[in-house]
N, C-alpha and C. Protein backbone atom coordinates (compact mmCIF):
# COMPACT_ATOMS: atom_id res chain seq x y z
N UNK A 1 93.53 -298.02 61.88
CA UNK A 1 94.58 -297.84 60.90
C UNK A 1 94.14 -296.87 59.80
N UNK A 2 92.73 -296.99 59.28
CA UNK A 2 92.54 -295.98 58.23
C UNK A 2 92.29 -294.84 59.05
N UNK A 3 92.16 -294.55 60.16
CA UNK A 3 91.87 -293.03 60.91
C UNK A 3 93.57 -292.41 60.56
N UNK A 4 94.45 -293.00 61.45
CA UNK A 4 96.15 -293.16 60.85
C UNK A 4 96.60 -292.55 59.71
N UNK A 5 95.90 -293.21 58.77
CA UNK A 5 96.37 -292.85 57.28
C UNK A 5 95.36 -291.76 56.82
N UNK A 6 94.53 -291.53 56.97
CA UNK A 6 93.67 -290.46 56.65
C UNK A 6 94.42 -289.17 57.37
N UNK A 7 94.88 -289.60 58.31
CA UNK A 7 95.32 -288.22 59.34
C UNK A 7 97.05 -287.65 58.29
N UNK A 8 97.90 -288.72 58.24
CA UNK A 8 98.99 -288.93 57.51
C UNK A 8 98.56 -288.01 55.97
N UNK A 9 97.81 -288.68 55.23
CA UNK A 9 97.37 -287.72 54.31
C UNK A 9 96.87 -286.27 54.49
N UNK A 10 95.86 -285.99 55.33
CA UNK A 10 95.88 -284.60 55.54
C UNK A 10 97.33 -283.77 55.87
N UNK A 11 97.64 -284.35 56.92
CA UNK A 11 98.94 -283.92 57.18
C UNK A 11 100.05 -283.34 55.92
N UNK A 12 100.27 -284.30 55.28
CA UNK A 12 101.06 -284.29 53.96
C UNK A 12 101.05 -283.11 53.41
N UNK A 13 99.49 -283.30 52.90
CA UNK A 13 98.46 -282.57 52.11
C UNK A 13 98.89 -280.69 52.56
N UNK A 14 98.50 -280.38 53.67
CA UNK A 14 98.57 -279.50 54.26
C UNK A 14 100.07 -278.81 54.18
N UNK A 15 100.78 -279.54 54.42
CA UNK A 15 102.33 -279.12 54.37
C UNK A 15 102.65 -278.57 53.00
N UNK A 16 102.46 -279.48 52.12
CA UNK A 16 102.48 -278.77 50.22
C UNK A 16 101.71 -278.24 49.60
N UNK A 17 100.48 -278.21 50.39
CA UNK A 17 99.92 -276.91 49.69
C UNK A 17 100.06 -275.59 50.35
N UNK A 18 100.48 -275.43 51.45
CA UNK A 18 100.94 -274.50 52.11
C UNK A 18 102.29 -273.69 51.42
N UNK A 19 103.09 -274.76 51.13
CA UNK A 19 104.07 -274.64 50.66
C UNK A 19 103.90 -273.88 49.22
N UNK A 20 102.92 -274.64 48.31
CA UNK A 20 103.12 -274.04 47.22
C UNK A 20 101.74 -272.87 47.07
N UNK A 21 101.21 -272.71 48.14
CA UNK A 21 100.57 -271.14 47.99
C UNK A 21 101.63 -270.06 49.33
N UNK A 22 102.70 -270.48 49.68
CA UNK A 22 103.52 -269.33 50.44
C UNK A 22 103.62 -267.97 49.28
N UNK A 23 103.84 -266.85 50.34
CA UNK A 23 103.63 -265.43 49.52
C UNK A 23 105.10 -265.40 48.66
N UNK A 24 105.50 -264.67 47.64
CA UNK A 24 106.57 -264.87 47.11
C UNK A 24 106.65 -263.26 46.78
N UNK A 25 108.03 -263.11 47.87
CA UNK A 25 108.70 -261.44 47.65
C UNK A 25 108.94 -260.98 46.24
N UNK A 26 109.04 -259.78 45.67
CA UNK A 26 109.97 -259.50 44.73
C UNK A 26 111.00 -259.09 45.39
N UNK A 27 112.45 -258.44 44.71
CA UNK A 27 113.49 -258.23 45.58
C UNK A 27 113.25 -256.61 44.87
N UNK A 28 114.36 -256.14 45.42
CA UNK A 28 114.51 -254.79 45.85
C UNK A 28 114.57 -254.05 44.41
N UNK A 29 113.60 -252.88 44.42
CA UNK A 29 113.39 -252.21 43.41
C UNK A 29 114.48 -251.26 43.14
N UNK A 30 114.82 -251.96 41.62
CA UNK A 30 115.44 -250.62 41.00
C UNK A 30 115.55 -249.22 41.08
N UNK A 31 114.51 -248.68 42.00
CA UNK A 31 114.31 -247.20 41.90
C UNK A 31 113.85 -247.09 43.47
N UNK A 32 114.02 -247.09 44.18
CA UNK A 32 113.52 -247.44 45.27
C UNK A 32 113.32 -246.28 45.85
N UNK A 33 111.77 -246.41 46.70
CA UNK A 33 110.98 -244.93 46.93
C UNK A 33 111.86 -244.37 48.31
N UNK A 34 111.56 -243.26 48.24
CA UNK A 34 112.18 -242.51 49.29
C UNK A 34 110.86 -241.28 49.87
N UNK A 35 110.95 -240.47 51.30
CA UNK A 35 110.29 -239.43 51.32
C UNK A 35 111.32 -238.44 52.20
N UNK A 36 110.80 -237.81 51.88
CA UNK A 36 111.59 -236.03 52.26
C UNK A 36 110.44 -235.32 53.19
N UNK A 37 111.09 -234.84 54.17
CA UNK A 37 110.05 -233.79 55.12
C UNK A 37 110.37 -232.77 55.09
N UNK A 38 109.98 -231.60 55.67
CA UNK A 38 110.40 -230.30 56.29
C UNK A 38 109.04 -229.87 57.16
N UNK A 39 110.18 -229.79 58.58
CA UNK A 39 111.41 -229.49 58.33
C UNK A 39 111.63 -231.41 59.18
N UNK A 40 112.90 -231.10 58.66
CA UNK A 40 113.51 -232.79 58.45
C UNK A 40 113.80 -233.82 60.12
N UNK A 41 113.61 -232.65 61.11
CA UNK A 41 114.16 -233.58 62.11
C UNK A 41 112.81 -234.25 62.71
N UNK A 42 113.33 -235.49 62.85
CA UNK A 42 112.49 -236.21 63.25
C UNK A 42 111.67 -235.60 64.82
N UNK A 43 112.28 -235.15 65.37
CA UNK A 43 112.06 -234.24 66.98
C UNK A 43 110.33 -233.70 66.53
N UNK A 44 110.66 -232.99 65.13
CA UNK A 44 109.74 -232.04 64.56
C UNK A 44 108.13 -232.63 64.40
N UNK A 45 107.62 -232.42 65.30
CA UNK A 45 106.14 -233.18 65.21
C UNK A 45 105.09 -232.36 63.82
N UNK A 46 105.42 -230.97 64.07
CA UNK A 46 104.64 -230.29 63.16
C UNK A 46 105.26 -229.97 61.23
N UNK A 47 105.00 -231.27 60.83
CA UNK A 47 105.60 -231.12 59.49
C UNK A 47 104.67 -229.91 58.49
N UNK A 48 105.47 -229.27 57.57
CA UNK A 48 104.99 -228.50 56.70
C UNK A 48 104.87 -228.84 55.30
N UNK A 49 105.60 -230.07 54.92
CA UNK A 49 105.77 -230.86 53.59
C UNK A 49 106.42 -232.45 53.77
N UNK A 50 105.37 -232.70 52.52
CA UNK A 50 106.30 -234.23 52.78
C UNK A 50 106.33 -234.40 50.90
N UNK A 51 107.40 -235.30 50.67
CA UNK A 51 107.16 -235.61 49.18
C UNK A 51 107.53 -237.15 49.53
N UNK A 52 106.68 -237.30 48.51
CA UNK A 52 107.12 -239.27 48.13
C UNK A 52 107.59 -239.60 47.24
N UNK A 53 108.77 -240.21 46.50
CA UNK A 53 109.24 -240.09 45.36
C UNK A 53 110.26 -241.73 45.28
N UNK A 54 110.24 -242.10 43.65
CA UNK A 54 111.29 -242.88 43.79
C UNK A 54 112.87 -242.42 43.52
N UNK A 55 114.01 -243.51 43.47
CA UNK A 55 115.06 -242.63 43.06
C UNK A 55 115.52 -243.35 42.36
N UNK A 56 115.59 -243.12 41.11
CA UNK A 56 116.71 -243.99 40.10
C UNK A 56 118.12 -243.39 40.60
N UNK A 57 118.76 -244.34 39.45
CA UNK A 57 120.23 -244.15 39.54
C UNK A 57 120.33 -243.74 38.73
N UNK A 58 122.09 -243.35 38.02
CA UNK A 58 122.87 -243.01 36.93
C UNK A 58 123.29 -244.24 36.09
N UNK A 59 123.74 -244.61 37.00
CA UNK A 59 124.03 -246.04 36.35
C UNK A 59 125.31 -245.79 34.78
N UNK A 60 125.85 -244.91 35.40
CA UNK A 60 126.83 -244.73 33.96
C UNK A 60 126.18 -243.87 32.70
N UNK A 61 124.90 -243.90 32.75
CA UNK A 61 124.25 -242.65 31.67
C UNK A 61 124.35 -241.14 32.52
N UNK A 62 123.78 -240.51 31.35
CA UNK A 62 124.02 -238.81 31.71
C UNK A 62 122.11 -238.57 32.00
N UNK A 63 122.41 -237.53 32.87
CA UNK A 63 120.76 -236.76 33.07
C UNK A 63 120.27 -236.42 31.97
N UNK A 64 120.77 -235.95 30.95
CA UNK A 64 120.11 -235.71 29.97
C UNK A 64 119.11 -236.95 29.32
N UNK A 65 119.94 -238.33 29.40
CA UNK A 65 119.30 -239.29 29.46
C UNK A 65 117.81 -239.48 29.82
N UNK A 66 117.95 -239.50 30.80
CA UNK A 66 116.78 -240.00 31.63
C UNK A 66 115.97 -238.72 32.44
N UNK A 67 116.53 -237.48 32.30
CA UNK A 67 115.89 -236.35 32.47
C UNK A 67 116.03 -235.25 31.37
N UNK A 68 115.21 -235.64 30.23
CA UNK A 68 115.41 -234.92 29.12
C UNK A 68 115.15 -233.20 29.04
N UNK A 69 115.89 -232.33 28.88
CA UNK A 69 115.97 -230.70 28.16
C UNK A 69 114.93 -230.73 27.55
N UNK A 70 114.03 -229.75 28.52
CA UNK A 70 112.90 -229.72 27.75
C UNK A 70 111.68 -230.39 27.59
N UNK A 71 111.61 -231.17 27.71
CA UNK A 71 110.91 -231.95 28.07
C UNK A 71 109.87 -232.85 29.78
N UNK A 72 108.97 -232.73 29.65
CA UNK A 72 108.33 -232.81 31.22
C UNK A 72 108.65 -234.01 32.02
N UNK A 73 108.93 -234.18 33.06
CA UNK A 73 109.70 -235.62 33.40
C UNK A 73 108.99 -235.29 35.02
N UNK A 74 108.62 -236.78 35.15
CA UNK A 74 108.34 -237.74 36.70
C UNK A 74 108.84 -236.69 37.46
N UNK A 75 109.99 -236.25 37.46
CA UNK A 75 110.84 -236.32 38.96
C UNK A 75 111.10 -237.21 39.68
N UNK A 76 111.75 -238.09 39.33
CA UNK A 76 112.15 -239.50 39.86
C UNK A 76 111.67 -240.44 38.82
N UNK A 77 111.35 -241.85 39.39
CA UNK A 77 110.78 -242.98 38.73
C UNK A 77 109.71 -243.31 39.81
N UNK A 78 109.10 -244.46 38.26
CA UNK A 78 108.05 -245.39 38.28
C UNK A 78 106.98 -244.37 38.56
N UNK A 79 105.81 -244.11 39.50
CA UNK A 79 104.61 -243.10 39.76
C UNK A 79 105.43 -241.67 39.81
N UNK A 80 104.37 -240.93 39.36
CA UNK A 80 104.62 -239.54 39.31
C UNK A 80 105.01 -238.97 41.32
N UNK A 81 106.14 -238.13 40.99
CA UNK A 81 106.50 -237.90 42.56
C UNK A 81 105.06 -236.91 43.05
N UNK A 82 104.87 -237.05 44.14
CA UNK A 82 103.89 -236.58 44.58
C UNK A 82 104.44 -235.95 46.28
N UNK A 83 104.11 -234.32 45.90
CA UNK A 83 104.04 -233.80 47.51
C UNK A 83 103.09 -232.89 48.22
N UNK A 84 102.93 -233.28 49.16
CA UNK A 84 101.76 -232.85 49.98
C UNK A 84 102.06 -231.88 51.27
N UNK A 85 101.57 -230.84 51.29
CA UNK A 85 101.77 -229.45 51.70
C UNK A 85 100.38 -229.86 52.93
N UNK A 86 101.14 -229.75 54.20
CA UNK A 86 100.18 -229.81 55.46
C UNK A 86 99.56 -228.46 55.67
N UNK A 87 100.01 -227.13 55.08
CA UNK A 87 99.51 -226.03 55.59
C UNK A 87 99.76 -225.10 54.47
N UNK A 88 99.14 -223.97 54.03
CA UNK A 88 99.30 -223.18 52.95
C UNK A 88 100.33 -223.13 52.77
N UNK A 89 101.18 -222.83 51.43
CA UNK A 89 102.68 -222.70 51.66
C UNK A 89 102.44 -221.56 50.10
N UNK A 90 103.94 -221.34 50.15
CA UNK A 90 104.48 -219.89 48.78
C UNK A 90 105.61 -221.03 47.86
N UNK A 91 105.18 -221.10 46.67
CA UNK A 91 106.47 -222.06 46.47
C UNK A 91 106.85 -221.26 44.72
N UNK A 92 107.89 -220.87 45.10
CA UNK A 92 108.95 -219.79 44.08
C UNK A 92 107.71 -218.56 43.69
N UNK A 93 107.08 -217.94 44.52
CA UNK A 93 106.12 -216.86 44.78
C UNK A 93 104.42 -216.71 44.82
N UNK A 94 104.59 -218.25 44.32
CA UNK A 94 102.94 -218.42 43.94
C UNK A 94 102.22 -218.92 45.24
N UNK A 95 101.30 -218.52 45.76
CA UNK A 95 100.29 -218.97 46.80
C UNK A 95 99.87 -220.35 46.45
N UNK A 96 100.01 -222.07 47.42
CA UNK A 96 99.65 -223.11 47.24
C UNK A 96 98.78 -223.19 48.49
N UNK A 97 97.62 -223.72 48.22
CA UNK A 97 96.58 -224.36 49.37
C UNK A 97 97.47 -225.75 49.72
N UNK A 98 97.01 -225.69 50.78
CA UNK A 98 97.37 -227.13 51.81
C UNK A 98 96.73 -228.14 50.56
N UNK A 99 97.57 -229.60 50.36
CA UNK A 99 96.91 -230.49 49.46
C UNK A 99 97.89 -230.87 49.35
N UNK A 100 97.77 -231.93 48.71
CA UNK A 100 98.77 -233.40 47.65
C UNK A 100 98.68 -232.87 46.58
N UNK A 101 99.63 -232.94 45.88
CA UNK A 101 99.84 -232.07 44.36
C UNK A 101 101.24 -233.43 43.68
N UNK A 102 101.17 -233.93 42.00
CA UNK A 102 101.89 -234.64 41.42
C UNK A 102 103.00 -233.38 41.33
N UNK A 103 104.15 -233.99 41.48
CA UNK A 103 105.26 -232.61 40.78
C UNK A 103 105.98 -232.99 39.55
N UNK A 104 106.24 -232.41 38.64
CA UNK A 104 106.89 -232.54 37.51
C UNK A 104 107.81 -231.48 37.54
N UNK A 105 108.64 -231.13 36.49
CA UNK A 105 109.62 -230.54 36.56
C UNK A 105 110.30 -230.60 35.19
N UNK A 106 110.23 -229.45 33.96
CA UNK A 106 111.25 -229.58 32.77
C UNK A 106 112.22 -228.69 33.56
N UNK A 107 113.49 -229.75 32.55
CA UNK A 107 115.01 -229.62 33.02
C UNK A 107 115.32 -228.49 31.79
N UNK A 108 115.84 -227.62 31.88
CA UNK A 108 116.84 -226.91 31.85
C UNK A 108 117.98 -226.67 31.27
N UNK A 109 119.09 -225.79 30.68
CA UNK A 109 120.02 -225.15 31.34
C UNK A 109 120.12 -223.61 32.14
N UNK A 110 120.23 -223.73 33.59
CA UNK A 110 120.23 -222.54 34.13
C UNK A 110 119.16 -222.22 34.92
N UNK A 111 117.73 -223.08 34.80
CA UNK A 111 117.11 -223.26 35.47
C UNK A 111 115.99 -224.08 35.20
N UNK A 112 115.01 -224.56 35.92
CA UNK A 112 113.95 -225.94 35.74
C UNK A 112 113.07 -225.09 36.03
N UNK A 113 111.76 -225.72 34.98
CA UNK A 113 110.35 -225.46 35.58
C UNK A 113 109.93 -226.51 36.69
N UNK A 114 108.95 -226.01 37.70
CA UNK A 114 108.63 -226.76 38.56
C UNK A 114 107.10 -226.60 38.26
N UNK A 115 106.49 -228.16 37.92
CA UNK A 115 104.89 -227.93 38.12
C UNK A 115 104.47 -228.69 39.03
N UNK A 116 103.45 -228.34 39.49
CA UNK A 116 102.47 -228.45 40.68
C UNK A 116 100.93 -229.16 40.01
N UNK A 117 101.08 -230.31 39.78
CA UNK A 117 99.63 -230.41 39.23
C UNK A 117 98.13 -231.54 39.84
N UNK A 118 97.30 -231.03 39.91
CA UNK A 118 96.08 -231.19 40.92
C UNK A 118 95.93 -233.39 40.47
N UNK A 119 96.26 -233.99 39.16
CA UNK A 119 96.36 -235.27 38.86
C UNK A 119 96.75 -236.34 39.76
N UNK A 120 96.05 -237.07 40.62
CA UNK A 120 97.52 -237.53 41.36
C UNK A 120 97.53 -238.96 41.04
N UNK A 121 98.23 -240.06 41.41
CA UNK A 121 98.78 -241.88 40.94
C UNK A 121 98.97 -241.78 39.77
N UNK A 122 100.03 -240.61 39.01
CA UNK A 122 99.99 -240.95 37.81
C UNK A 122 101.20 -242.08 37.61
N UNK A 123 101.49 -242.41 36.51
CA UNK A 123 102.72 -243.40 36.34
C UNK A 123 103.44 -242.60 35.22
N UNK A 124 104.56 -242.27 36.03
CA UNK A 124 105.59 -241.68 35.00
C UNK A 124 104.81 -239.95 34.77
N UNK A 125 105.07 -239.61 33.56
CA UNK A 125 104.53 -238.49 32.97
C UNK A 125 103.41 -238.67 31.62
N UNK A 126 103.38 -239.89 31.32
CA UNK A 126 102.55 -240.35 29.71
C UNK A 126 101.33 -239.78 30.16
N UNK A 127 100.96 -239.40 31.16
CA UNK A 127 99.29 -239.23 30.98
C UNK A 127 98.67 -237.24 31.77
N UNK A 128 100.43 -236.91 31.60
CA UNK A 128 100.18 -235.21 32.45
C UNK A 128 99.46 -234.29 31.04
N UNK A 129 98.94 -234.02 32.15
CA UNK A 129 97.88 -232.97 31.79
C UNK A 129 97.90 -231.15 31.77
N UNK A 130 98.53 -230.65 31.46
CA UNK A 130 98.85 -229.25 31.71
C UNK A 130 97.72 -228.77 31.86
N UNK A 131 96.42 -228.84 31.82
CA UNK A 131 94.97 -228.27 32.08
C UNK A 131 95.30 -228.36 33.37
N UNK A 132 95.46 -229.73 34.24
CA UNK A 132 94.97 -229.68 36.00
C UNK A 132 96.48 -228.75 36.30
N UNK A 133 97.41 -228.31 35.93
CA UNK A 133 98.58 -227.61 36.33
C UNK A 133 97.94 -226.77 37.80
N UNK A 134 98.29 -226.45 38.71
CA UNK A 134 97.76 -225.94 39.59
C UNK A 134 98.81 -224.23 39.92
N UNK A 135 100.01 -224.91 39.59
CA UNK A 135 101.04 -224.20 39.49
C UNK A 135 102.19 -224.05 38.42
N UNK A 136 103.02 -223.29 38.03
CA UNK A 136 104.46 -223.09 37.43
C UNK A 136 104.77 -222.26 38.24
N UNK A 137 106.43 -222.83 38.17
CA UNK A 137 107.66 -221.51 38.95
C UNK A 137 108.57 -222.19 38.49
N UNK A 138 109.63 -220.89 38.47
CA UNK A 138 111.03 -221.62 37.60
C UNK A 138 112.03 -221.37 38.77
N UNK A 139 112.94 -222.22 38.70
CA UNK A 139 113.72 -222.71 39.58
C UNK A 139 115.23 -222.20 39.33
N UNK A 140 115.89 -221.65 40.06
CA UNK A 140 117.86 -221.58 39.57
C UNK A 140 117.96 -223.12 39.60
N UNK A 141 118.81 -223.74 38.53
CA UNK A 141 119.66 -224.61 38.90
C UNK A 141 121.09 -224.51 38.51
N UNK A 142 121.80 -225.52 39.20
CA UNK A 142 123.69 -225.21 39.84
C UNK A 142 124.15 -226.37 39.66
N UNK A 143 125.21 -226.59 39.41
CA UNK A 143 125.83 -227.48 39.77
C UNK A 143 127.02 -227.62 41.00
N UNK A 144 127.24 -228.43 41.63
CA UNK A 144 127.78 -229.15 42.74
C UNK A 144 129.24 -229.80 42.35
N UNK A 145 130.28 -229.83 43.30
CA UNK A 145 131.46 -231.44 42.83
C UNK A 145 130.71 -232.29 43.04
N UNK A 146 129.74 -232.22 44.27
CA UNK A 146 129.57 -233.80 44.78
C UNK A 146 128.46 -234.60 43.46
N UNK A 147 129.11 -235.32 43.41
CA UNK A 147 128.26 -236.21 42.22
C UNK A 147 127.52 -237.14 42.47
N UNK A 148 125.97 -237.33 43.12
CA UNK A 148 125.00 -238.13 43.44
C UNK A 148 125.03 -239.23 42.27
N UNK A 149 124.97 -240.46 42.65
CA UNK A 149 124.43 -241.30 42.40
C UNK A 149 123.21 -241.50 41.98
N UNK A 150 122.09 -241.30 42.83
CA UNK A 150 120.64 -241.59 43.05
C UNK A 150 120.09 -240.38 42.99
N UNK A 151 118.98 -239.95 42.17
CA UNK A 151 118.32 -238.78 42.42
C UNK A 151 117.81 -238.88 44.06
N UNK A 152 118.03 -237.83 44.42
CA UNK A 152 117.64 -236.99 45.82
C UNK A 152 116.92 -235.62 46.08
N UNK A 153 116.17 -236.24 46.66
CA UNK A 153 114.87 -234.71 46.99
C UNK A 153 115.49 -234.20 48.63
N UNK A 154 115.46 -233.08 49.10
CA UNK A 154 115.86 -232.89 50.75
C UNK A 154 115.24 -231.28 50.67
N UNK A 155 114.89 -231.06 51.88
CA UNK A 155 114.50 -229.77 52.27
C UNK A 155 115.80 -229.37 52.93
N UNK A 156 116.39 -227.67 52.36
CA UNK A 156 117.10 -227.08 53.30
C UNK A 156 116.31 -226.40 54.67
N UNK A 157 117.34 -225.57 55.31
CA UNK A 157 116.89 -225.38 56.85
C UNK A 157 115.95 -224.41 56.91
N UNK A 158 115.86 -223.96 55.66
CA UNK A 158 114.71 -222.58 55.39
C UNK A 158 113.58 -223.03 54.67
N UNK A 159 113.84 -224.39 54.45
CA UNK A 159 112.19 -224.50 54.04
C UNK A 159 112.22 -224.50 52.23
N UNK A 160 113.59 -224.32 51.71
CA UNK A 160 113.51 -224.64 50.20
C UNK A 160 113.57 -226.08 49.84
N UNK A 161 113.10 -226.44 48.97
CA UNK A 161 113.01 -227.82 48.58
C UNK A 161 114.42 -228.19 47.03
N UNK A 162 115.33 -229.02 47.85
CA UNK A 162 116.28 -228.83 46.55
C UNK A 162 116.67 -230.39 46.12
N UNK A 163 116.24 -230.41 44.35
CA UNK A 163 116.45 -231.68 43.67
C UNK A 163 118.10 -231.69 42.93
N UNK A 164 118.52 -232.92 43.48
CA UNK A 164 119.73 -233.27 43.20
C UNK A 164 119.99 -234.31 42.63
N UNK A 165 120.91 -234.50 41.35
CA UNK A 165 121.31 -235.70 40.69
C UNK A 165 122.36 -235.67 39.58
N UNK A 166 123.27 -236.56 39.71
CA UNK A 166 124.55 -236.28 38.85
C UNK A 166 125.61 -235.10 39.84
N UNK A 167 125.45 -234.32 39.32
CA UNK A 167 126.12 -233.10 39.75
C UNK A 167 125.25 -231.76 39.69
N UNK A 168 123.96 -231.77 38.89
CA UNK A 168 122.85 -230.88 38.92
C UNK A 168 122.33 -230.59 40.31
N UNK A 169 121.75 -229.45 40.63
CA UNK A 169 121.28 -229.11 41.90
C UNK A 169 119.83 -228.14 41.84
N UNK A 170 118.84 -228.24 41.73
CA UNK A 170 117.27 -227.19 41.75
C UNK A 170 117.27 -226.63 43.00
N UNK A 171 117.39 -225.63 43.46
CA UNK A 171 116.66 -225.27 44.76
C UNK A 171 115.12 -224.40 44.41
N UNK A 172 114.58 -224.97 44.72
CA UNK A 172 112.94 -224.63 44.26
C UNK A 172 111.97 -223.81 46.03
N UNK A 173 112.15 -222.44 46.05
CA UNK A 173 111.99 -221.68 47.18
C UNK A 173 110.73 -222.31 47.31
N UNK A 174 110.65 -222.11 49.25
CA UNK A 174 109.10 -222.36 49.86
C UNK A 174 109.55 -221.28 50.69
N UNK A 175 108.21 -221.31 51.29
CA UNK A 175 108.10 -220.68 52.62
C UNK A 175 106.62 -221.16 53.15
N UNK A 176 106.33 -221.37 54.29
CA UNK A 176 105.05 -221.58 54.70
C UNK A 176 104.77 -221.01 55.48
């Protein structure tokens, strides 16, 4: 009988503490990461870029908001967007070595700077460094009807890399 109850107790035992060390999800992030290739079809074994980035929303505010004039900004949310170039590439004329590079980007009217900088896991922009800058190039930007929701990064079919949000549009030239 006490083998019984000893077994009964482990048993128990086992079930609630199991229970109260189970893993516990968070739910779905506000900004939720996305990546961009080129070139984009999946078919495409030999990629030339990839970026990792999150995407906020609008949420009823304006870009100016949350992508301030003038000022150096993430490119997206939460960690600094970060993209990584599989093979030398030209990006708006400047020669880039193959590498992972943080991207930043001051907004504009009429066109954005795009930086390229050697820093990378940063969070946000509080800690950029214009010393590691690896690159600047300035960008046309346009506006669109279609009015994004979510910031969006996408490579066109030529290999330009174009940031979209609100109704704003960057096409920021590559070539590799």
């Amino acid at each position: 009988m006490k083998k019984l109850t000893l077994l009964l107790l482990l048993t128990v035992g086992t079930v609630f503490t199991h229970e109260a060390t189970a893993q516990k999800f968070s739910g779905l992030d506000k900004s939720p990461a996305d990546i961009a290739y080129y070139p984009s079809s999946s078919r495409e074994t030999d990629k030339a870029a990839r970026v990792i980035y999150s995407r906020p929303q609008l949420k009823g505010r304006s870009l100016d908001e949350l992508a301030p004039v003038g000022k150096v900004w993430r490119t997206g949310a939460n960690e600094s967007t970060e993209i990584t170039f599989y093979k030398d590439a030209t990006v708006g004329g400047k020669s880039i070595k193959a590498g992972t590079y943080s991207l930043f980007t001051i907004p504009a009217e009429g066109e954005w700077t795009i930086i390229l900088n050697s820093n990378l896991h940063q969070w946000g922009a509080y800690s950029y460094d214009s010393d590691a800058d690896v690159a600047r190039v300035t960008a046309k930007a346009s506006t669109d009807s279609d009015e994004l929701e979510a910031f969006s990064i996408a490579f066109n079919d030529n290999g330009d890399m174009v940031l979209g949000w609100g109704t704003t549009r960057v096409s920021v030239p590559m070539s590799f």
